[in-house]
Protein backbone atom coordinates (compact mmCIF):
# COMPACT_ATOMS: atom_id res chain seq x y z
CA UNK A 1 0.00 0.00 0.00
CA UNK A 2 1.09 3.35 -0.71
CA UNK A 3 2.42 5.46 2.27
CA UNK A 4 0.02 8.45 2.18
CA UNK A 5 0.40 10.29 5.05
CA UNK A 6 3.36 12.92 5.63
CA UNK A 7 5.08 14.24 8.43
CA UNK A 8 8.12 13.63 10.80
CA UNK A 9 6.88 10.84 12.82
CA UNK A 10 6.30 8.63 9.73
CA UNK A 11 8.96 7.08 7.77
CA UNK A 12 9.57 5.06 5.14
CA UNK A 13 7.48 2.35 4.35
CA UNK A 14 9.63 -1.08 5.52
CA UNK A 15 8.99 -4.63 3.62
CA UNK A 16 7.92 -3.98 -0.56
CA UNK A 17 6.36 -6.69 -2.29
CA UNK A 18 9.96 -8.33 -3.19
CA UNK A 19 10.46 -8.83 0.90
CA UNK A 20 7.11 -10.15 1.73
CA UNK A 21 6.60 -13.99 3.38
CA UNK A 22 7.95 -16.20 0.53
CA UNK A 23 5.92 -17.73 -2.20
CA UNK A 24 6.50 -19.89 -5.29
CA UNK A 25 7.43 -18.79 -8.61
CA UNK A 26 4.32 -17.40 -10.46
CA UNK A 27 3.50 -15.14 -13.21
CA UNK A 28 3.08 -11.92 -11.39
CA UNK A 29 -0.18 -9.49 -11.78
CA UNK A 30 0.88 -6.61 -14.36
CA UNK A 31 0.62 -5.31 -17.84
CA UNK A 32 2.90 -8.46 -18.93
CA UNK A 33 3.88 -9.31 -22.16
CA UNK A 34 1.62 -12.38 -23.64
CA UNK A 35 3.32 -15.93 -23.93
CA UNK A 36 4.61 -15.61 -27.54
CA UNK A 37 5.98 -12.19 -26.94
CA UNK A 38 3.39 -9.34 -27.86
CA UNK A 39 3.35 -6.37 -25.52
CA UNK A 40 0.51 -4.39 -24.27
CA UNK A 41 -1.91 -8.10 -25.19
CA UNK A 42 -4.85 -7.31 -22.59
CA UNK A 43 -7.39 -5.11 -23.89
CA UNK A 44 -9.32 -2.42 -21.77
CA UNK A 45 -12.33 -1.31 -23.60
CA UNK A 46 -12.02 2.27 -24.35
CA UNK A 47 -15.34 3.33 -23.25
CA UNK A 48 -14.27 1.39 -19.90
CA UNK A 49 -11.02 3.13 -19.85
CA UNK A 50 -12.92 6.98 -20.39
CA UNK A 51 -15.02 6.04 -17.53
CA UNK A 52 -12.76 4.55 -15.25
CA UNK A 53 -9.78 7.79 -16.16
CA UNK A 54 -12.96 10.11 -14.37
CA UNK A 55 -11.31 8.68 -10.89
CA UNK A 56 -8.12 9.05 -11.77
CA UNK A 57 -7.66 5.52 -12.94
CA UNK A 58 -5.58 5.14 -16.84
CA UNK A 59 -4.02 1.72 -18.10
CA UNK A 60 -0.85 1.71 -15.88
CA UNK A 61 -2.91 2.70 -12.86
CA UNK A 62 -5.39 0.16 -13.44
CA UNK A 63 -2.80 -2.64 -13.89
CA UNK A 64 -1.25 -0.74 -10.93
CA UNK A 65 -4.29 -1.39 -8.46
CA UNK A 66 -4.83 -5.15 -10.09
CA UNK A 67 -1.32 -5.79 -8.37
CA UNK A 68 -2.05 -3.83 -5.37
CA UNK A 69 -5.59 -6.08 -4.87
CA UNK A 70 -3.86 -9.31 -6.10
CA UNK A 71 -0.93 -8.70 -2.80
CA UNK A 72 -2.96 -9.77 0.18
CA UNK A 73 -5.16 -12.12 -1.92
CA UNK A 74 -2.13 -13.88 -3.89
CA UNK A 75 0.94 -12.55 -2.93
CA UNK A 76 1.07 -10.42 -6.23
CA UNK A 77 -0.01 -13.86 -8.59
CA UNK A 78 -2.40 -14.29 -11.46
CA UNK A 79 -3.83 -17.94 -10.11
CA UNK A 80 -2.40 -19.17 -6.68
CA UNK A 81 -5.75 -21.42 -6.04
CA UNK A 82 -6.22 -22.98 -2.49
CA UNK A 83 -8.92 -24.83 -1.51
CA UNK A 84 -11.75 -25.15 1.09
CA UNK A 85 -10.31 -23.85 4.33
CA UNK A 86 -12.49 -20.85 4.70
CA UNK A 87 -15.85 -22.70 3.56
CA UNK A 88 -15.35 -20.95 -0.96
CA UNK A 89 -14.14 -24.79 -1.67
CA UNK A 90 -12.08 -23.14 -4.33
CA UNK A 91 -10.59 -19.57 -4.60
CA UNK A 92 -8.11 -18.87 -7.54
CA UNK A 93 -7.16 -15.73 -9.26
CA UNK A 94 -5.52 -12.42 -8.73
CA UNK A 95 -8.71 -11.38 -7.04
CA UNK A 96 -9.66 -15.23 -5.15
CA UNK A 97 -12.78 -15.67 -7.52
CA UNK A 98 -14.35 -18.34 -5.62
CA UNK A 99 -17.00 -21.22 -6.24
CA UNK A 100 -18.67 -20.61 -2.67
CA UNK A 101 -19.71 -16.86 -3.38
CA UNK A 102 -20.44 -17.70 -7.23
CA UNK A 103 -17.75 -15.37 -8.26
CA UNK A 104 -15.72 -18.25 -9.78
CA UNK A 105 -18.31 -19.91 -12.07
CA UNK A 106 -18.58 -16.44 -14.75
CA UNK A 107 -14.83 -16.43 -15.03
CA UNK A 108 -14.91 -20.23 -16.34
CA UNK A 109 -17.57 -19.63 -18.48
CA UNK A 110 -15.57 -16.59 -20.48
CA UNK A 111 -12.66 -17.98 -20.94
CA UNK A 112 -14.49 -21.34 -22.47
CA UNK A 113 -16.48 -18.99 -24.71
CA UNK A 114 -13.22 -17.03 -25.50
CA UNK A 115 -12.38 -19.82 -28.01
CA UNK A 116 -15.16 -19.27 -29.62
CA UNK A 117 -15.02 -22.78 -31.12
CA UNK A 118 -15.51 -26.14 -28.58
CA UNK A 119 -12.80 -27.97 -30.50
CA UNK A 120 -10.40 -25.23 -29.28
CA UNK A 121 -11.50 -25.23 -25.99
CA UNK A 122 -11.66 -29.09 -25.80
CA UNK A 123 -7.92 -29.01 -26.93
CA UNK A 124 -7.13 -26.44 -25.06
CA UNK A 125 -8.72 -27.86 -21.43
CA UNK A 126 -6.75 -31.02 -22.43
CA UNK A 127 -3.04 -28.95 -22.40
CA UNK A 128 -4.09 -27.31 -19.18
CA UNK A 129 -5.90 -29.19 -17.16
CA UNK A 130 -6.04 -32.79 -18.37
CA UNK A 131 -7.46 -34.50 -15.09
CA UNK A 132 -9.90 -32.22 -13.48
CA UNK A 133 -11.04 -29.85 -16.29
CA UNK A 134 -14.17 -31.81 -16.88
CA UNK A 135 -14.85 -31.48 -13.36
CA UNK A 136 -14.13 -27.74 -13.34
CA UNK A 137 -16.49 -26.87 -16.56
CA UNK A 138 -19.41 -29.45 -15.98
CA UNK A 139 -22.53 -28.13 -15.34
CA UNK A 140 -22.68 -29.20 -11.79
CA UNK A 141 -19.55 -26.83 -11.32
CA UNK A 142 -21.24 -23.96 -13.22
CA UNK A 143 -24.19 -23.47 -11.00
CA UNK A 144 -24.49 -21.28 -8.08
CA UNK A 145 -24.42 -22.49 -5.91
CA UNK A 146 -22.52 -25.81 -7.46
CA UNK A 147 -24.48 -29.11 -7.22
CA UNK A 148 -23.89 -32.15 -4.93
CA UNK A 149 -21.59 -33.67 -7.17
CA UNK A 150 -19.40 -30.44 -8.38
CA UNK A 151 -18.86 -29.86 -4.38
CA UNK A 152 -17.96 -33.76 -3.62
CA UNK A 153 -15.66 -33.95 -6.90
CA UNK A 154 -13.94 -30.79 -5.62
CA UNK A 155 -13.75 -32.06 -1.76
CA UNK A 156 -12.34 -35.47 -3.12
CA UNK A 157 -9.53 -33.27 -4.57
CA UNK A 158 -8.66 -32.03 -1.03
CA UNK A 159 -5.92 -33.66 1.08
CA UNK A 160 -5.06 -32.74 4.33
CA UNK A 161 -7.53 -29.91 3.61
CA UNK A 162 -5.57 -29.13 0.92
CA UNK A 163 -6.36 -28.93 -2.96
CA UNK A 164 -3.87 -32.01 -4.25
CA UNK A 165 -0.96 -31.25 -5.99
CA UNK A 166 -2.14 -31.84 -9.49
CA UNK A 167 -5.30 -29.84 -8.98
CA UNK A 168 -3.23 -27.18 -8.01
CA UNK A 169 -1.03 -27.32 -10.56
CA UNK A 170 -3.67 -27.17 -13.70
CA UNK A 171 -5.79 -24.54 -11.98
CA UNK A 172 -2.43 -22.19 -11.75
CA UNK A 173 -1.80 -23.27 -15.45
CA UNK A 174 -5.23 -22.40 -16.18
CA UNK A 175 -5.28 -18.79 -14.60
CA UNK A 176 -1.81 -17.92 -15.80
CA UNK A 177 -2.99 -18.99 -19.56
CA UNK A 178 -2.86 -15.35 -21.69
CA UNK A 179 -6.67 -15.88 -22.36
CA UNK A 180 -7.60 -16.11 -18.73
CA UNK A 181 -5.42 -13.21 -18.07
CA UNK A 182 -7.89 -11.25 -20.45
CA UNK A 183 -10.82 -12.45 -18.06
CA UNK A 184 -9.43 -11.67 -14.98
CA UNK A 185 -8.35 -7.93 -16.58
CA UNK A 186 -12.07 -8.16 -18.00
CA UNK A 187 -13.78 -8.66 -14.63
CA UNK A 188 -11.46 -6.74 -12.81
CA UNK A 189 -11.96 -3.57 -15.10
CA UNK A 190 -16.46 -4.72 -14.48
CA UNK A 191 -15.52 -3.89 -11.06
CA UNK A 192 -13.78 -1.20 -11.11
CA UNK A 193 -17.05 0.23 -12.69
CA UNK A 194 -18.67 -0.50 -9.57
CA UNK A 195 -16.67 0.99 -7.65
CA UNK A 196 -16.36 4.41 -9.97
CA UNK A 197 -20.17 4.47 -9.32
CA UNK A 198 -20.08 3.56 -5.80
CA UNK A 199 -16.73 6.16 -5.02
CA UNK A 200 -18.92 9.10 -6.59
CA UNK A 201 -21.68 8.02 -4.81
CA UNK A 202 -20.07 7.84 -1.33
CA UNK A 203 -18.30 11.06 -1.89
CA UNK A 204 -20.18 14.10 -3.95
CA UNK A 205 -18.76 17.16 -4.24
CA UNK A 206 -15.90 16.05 -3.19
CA UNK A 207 -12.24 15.83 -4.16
CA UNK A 208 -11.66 11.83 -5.34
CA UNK A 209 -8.39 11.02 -4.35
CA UNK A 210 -6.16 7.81 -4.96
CA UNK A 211 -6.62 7.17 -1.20
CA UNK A 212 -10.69 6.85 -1.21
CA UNK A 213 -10.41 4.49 -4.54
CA UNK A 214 -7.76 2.44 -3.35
CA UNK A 215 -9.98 2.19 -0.01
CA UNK A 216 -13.18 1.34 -2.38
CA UNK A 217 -11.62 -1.11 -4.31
CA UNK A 218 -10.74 -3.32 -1.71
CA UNK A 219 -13.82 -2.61 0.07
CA UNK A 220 -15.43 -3.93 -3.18
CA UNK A 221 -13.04 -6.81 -3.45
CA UNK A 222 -13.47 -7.78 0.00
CA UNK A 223 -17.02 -7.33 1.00
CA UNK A 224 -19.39 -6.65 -2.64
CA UNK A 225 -21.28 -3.96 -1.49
CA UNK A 226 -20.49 -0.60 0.39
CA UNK A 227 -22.27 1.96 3.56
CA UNK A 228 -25.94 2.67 2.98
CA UNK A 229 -26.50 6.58 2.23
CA UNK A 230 -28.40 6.75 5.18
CA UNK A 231 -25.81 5.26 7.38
CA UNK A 232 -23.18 7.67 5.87
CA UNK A 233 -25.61 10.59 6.63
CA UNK A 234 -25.87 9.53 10.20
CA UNK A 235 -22.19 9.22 10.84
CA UNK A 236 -21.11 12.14 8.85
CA UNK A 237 -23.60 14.22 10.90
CA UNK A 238 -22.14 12.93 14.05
CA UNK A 239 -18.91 13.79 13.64
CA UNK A 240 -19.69 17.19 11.90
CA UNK A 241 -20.34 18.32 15.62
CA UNK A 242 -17.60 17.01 17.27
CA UNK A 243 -14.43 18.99 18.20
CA UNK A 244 -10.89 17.81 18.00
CA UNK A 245 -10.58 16.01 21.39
CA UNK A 246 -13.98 14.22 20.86
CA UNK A 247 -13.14 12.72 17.53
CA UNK A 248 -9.59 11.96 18.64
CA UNK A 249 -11.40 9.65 21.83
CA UNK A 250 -13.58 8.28 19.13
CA UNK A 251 -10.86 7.07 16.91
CA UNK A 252 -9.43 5.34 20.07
CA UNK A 253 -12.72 4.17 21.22
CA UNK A 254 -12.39 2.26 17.65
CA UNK A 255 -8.91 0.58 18.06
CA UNK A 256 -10.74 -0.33 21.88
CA UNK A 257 -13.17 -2.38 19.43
CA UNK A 258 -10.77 -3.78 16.86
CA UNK A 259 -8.08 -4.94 19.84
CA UNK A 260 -10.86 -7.04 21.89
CA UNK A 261 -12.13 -7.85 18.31
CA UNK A 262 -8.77 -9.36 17.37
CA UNK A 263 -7.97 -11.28 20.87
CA UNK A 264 -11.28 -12.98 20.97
CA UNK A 265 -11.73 -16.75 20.17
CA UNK A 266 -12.96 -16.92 16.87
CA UNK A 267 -10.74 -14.14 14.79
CA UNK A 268 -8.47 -15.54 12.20
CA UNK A 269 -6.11 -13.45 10.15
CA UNK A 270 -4.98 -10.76 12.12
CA UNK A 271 -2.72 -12.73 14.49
CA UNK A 272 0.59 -11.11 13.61
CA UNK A 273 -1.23 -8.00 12.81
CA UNK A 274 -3.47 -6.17 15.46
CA UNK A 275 -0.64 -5.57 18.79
CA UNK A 276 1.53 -3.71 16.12
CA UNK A 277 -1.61 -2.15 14.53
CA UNK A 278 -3.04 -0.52 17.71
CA UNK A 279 0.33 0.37 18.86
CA UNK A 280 1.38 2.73 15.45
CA UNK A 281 -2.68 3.95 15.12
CA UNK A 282 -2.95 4.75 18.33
CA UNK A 283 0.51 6.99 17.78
CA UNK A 284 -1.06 8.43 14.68
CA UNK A 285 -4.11 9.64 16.36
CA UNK A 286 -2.09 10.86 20.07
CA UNK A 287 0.12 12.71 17.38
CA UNK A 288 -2.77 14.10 15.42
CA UNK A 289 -1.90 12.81 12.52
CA UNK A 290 -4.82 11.42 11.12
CA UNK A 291 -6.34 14.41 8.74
CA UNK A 292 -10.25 14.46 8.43
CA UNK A 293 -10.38 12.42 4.83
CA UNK A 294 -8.99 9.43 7.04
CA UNK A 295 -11.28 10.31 10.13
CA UNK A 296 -14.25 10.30 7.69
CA UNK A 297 -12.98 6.80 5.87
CA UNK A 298 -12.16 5.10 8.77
CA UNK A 299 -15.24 5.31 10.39
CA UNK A 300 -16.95 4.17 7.07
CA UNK A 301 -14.74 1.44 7.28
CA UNK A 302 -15.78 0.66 10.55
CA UNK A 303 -19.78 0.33 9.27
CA UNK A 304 -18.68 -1.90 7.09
CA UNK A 305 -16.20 -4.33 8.93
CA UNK A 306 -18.80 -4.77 11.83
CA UNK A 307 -21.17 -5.98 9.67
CA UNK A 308 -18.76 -8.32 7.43
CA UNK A 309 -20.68 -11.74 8.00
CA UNK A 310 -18.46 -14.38 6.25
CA UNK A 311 -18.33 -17.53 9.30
CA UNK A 312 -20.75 -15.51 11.22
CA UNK A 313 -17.67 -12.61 11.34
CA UNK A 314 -14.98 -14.45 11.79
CA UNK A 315 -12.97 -11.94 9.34
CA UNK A 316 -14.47 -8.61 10.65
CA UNK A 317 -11.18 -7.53 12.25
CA UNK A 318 -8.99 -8.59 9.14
CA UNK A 319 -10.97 -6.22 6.92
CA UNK A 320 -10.56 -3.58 9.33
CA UNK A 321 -6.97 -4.23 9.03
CA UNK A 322 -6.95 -4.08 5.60
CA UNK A 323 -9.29 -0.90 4.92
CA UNK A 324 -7.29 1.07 8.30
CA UNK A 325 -3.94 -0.01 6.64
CA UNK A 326 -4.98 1.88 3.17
CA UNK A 327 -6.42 4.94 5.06
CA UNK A 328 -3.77 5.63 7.35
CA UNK A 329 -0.70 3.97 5.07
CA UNK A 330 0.52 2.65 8.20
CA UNK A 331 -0.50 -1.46 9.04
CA UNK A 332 0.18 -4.74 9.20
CA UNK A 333 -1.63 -7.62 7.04
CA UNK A 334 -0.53 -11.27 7.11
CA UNK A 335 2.54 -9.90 8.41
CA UNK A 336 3.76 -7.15 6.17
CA UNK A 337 3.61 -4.02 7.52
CA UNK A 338 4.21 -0.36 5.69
CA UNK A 339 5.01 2.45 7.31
CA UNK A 340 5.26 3.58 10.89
CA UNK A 341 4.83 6.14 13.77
CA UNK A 342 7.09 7.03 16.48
CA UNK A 343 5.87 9.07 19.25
CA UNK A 344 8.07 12.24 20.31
CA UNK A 345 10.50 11.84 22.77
CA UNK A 346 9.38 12.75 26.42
CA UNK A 347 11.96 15.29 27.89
CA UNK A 348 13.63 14.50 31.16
């Protein structure tokens, strides 16, 4: 995430993507260059890209948020599929397009019809994914939700609650393919559409800066839909009348949430996260360092995250994490924090 705050008691951001928890060799999110060569391959609509340049968003800063998105979902890959830990029995893709949310099943179906011929797509299933691409594409795996036997097929292909090896290995092959690259860009560019409408929808009249679409893109990513106007109304209008000192205890009175949030018993995610988090936060708010763009987005971020209902909230304080971290540009998530805050030194 990009550090967007200034000032002397924040410094450089510390681990970049190339010093993040290790990972595999993949083919990394970007505007790459297609598999026989050709530059520049993945197309962007050009009505899309008009629309989408109204927030601020052209071709390199598209790609550029793609590989911001894909970091805490895939460690910066195109595929990097795992299976059914957290209930989606199988998330793949730069943004973890999943069967259990239905996400999954469009993607399949436009890269088949991107062949535009079954013979193609027969032959080219068979290069990619020569054991379970039947399983993948048959109709039981289409629906949403998936049938009986799409779910037990998939479940079978589990081991140790792990997708096997060989499952793993055709799904990356699949999602790293140049024509599946064009899907992801495809659905990925769909929701940035969203989120253009949502972003001017949240915030009229008012400046959009890379900080509130970075924010709305991963609230999008994360969680589908975004605050209710009414529910923006009523917090807006609370804080309007607040002074300095009130807000300040209000931001705290949030971390108060998020750190008895993150110790209780059924919180995954934000393990090696939340002690540091509250510690630098808190720093940034005793320091007043938190301007009134991140005052207003954090507590929209907080009407979100305590409503996030995947396992009956089991994730609520992760996507805090992940929404504060963008905000503030100061966090931890999964371990890799940017940026920092260092409280002035008492004199003796």
């Amino acid at each position: 995430m990009v550090n967007l705050l200034m000032g002397a008691s924040v410094v450089a951001a510390t681990p970049a993507f190339g010093q993040a928890p290790s990972r595999p060799p993949c083919r990394e999110v970007g505007d790459v260059v297609s598999a026989t060569g050709e530059p520049n391959f993945i197309r962007i609509e050009p009505a899309r890209a008009a629309d989408l340049a109204q927030i601020g968003l052209d071709r390199a800063e598209i790609f550029e948020r793609m590989r911001g998105t894909s970091i805490p979902e895939t460690m910066g890959c195109w595929a990097m599929p795992v299976g059914n830990f957290d209930g989606q029995l199988i998330s793949v893709g730069m943004s973890q397009w999943n069967y259990g949310t239905g996400s999954l099943q469009p993607l399949l179906v436009a890269w088949r019809e991107s062949f535009r011929s079954r013979r193609r797509f027969k032959r080219a299933l068979q290069s990619l994914a020569p054991t379970y691409g039947k399983l993948l594409f048959s109709k039981d795996c289409q629906k949403v939700p998936v049938d009986d036997r799409c779910r037990d097929g998939i479940l079978a292909a589990h081991e140790n609650g792990r997708i096997n090896a060989t499952l793993a290995t055709e799904l990356t092959a699949l999602f790293e393919s140049d024509p599946m690259l064009q899907v992801q860009t495809d659905a990925y560019v769909a929701l940035l559409g969203e989120v253009r409408a949502e972003v001017l929808r949240l915030f009229p009249a008012m400046p959009i800066t890379p900080r509130k679409v970075r924010w709305a893109i991963d609230t999008r990513v994360q969680q589908k839909s975004f605050p209710k106007d009414e529910d923006v109304a009523r917090v807006r209008a609370k804080l309007s009348v607040m002074g300095e000192e009130e807000r300040r205890a209000r931001l705290h009175a949030m971390l108060d949430w998020y750190r008895g949030l993150s110790q209780s018993a059924d919180q995954d995610g934000v393990a090696k996260d939340w002690a540091w988090n509250v510690d630098r936060w808190g720093c940034l708010i005793d320091t007043g360092r938190v301007d009134p763009e991140q005052v207003d987005l954090l507590h929209l971020t907080f009407l979100r995250s305590r409503t996030a209902t995947g396992n009956s909230g089991r994730w609520q304080a992760l996507t805090f994490s992940r929404r504060a971290k963008i905000v503030l540009g100061v966090g931890s998530v999964s371990g890799v924090r940017d940026g920092d805050c260092v409280r002035p030194a008492v004199a003796t």
